[in-house]
Protein backbone atom coordinates (compact mmCIF):
# COMPACT_ATOMS: atom_id res chain seq x y z
CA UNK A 1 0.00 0.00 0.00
CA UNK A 2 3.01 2.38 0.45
CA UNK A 3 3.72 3.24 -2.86
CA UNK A 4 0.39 3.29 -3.71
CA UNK A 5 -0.38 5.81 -1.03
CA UNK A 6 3.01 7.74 -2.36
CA UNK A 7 1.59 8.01 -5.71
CA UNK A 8 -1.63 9.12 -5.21
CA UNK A 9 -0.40 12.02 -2.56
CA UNK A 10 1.86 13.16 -5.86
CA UNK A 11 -1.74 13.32 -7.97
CA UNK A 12 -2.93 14.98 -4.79
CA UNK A 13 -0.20 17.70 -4.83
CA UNK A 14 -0.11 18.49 -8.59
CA UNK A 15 -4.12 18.74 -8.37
CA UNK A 16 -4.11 21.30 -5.29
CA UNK A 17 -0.98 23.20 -7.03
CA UNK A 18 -3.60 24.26 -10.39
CA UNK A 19 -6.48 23.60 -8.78
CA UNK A 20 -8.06 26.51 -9.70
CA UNK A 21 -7.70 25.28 -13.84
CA UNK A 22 -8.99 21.80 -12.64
CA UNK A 23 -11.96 23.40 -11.41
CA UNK A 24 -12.43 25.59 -14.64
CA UNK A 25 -15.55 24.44 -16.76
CA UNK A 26 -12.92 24.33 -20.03
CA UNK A 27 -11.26 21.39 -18.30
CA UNK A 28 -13.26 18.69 -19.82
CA UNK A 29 -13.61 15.37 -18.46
CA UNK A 30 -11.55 13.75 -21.06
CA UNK A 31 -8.62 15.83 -19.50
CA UNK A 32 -9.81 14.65 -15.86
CA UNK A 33 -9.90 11.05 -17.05
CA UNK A 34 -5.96 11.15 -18.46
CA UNK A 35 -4.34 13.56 -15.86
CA UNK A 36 -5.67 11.89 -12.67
CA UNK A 37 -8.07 8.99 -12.75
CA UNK A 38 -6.20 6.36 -15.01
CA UNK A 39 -2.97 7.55 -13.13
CA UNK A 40 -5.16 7.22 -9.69
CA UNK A 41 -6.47 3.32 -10.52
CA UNK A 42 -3.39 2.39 -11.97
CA UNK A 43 -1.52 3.03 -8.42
CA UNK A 44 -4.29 1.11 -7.03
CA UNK A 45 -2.62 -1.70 -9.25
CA UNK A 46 -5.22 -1.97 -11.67
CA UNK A 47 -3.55 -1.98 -15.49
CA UNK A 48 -6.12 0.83 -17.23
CA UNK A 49 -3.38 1.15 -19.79
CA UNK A 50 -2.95 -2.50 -20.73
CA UNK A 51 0.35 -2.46 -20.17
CA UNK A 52 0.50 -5.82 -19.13
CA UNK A 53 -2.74 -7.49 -20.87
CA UNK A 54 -2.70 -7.05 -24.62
CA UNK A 55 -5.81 -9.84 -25.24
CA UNK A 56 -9.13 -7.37 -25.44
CA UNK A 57 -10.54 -10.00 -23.73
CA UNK A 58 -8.75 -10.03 -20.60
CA UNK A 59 -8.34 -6.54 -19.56
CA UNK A 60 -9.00 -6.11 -16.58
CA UNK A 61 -9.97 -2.43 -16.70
CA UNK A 62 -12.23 -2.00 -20.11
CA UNK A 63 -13.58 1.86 -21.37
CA UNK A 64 -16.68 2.75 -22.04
CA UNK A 65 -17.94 -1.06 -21.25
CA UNK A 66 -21.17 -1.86 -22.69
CA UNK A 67 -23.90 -2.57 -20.19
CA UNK A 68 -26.94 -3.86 -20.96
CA UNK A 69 -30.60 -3.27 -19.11
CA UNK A 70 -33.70 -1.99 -19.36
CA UNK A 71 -33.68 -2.65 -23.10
CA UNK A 72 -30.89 -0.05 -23.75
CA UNK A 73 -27.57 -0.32 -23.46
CA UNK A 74 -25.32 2.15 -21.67
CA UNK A 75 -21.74 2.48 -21.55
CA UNK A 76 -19.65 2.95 -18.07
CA UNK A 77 -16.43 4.95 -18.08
CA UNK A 78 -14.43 2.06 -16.64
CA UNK A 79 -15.41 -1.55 -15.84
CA UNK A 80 -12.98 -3.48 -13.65
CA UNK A 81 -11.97 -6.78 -13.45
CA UNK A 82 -10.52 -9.72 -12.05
CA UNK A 83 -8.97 -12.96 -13.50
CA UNK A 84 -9.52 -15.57 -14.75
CA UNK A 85 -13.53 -14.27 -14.80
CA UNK A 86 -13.10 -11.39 -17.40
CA UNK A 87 -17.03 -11.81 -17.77
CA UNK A 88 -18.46 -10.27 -14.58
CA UNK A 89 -17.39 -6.92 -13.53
CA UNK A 90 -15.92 -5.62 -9.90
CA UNK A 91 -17.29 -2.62 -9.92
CA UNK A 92 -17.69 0.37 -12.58
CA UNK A 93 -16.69 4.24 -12.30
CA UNK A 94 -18.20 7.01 -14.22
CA UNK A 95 -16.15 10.21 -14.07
CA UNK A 96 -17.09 13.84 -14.50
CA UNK A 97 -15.13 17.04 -15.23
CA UNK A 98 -14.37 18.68 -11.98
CA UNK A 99 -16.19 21.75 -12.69
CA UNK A 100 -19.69 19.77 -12.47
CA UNK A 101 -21.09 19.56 -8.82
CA UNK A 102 -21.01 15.04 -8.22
CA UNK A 103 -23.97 15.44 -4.90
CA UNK A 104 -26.20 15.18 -8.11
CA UNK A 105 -29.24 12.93 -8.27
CA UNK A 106 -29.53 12.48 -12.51
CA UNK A 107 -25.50 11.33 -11.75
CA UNK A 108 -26.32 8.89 -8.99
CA UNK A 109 -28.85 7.51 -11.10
CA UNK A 110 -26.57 7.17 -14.04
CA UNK A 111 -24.05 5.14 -11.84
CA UNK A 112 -26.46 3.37 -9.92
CA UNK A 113 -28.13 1.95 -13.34
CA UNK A 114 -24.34 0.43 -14.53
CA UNK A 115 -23.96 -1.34 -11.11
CA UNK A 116 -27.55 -2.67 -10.72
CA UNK A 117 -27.57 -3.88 -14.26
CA UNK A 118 -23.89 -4.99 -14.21
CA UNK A 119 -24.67 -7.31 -11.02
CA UNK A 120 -22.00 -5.41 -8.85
CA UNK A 121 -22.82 -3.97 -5.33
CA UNK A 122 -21.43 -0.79 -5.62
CA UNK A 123 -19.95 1.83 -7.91
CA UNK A 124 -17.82 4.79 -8.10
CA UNK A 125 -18.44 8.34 -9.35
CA UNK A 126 -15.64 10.86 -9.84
CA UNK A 127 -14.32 14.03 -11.07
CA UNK A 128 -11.12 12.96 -8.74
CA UNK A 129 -12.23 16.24 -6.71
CA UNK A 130 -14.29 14.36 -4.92
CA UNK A 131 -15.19 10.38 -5.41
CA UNK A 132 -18.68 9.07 -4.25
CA UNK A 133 -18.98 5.34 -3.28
CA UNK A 134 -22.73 4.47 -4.09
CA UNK A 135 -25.02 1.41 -3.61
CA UNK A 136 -26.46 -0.47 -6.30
CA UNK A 137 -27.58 -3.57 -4.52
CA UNK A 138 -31.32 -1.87 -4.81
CA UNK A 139 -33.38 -1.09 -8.16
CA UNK A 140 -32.04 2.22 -8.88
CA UNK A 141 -34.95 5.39 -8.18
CA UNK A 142 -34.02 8.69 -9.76
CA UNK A 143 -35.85 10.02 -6.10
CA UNK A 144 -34.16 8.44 -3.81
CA UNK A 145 -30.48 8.13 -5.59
CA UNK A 146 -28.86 10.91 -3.53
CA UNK A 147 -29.62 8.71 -0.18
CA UNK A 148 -27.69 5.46 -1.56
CA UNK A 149 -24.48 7.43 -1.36
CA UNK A 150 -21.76 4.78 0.95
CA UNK A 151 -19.16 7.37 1.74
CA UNK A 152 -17.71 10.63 -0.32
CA UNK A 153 -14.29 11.62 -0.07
CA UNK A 154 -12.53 15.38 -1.12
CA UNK A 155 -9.30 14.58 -3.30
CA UNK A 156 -7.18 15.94 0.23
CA UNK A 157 -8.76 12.64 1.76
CA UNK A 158 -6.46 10.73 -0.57
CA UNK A 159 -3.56 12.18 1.33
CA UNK A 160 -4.82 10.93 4.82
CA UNK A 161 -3.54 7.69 5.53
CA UNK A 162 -5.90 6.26 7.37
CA UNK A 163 -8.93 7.61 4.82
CA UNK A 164 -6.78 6.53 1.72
CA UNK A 165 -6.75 2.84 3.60
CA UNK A 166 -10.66 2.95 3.58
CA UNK A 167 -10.70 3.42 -0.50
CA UNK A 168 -7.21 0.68 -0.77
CA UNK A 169 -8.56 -2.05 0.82
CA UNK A 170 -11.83 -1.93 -0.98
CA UNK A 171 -10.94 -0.84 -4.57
CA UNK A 172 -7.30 -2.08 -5.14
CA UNK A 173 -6.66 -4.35 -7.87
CA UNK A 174 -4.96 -6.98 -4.35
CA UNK A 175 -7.84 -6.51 -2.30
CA UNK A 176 -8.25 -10.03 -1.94
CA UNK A 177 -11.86 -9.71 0.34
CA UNK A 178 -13.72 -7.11 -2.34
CA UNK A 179 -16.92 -8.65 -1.40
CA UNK A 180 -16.61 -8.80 2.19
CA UNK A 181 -15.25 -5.25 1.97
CA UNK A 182 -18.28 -4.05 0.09
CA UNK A 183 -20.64 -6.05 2.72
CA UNK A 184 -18.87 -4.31 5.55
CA UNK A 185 -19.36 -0.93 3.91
CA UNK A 186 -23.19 -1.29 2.69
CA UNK A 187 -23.87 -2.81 6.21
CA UNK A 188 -22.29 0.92 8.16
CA UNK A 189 -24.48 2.90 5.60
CA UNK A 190 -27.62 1.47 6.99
CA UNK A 191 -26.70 1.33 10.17
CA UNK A 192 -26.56 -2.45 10.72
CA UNK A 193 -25.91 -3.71 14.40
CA UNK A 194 -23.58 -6.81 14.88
CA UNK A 195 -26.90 -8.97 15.57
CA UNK A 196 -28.56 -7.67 12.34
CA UNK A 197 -25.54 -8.43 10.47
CA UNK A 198 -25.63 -11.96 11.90
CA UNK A 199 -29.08 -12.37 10.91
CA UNK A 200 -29.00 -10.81 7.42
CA UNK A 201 -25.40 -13.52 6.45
């Protein structure tokens, strides 16, 4: 996790240094997307950049991925994954330029719809400003979306240790208990006593 959390408190210091340009509406999320959040996933180990997969169909981190539901299909930013099951998805992240306020219920929505209909649990929105961990174990409602929010974290968060740990042990690419992780963290958003937890495993 050290060099993880060294590499991400770099992305954190050249973001603060111009983060008045970051925040600018002409920095598009394209931009955002290059300059922080492939750089931010790939020191979470994951290889956005194939640089170590070259077969299409085992990347592990796949762009704009296809989703299918509700007769339409959608495509997620990023769609992670882990071998040898290339087929079902981790968890998704759908970014935004930093200049566009996440705490947004048509963007929840969006996100919620890639994890609900992607079977994951949970899913990411970003503008690496801020990143929003949301639940999609539930059908997704446009009126309610703002309420499944897990945890939110400001981009300084990344350089406190302890808070960076929070994000690395449930979204690295060696978090080896993703699905007890995401258990743990759906169970603290709703408030979930040790006997209720007992009862709902």
């Amino acid at each position: 996790m050290d060099q993880a959390f060294k590499s991400v408190k770099k992305l954190v210091e050249d973001f603060r240094a111009n983060e008045r340009n970051y925040l600018s509406p002409t920095y598009q999320e394209s931009h955002v997307r290059q300059d922080f959040i492939d750089k931010f996933f790939t020191a979470l180990g994951w290889d956005v950049t194939h640089e170590r997969q070259k077969n299409p169909h085992e990347y592990e981190v796949r762009i704009e991925n296809r989703v299918n539901g509700g007769g339409t299909q959608q495509r997620a930013d990023y769609a992670f994954f882990l071998g040898p099951n290339f087929r079902d998805p981790k968890f998704f992240v759908e970014a935004k330029k930093p200049a566009r306020q996440l705490e947004n219920a048509d963007f929840y929505y969006q996100t919620m719809r890639y994890g609900w209909n992607g079977n994951t649990p949970i899913a990411i929105l970003t503008d690496f400003e801020e990143l929003h961990v949301i639940d999609c174990r539930l059908k997704p409602s446009i009126k309610d979306a703002l309420g499944r929010r897990i945890k939110s974290f400001r981009y300084t968060d990344y350089a406190d240790e302890e808070k960076f740990k929070w994000i690395y042990y449930l979204f690295s690419h060696e978090c080896e208990s993703l699905d007890r992780q995401i258990d743990q963290a759906v169970y603290e958003l709703y408030g979930l006593t040790e006997e209720e937890i007992k009862v709902v495993e």
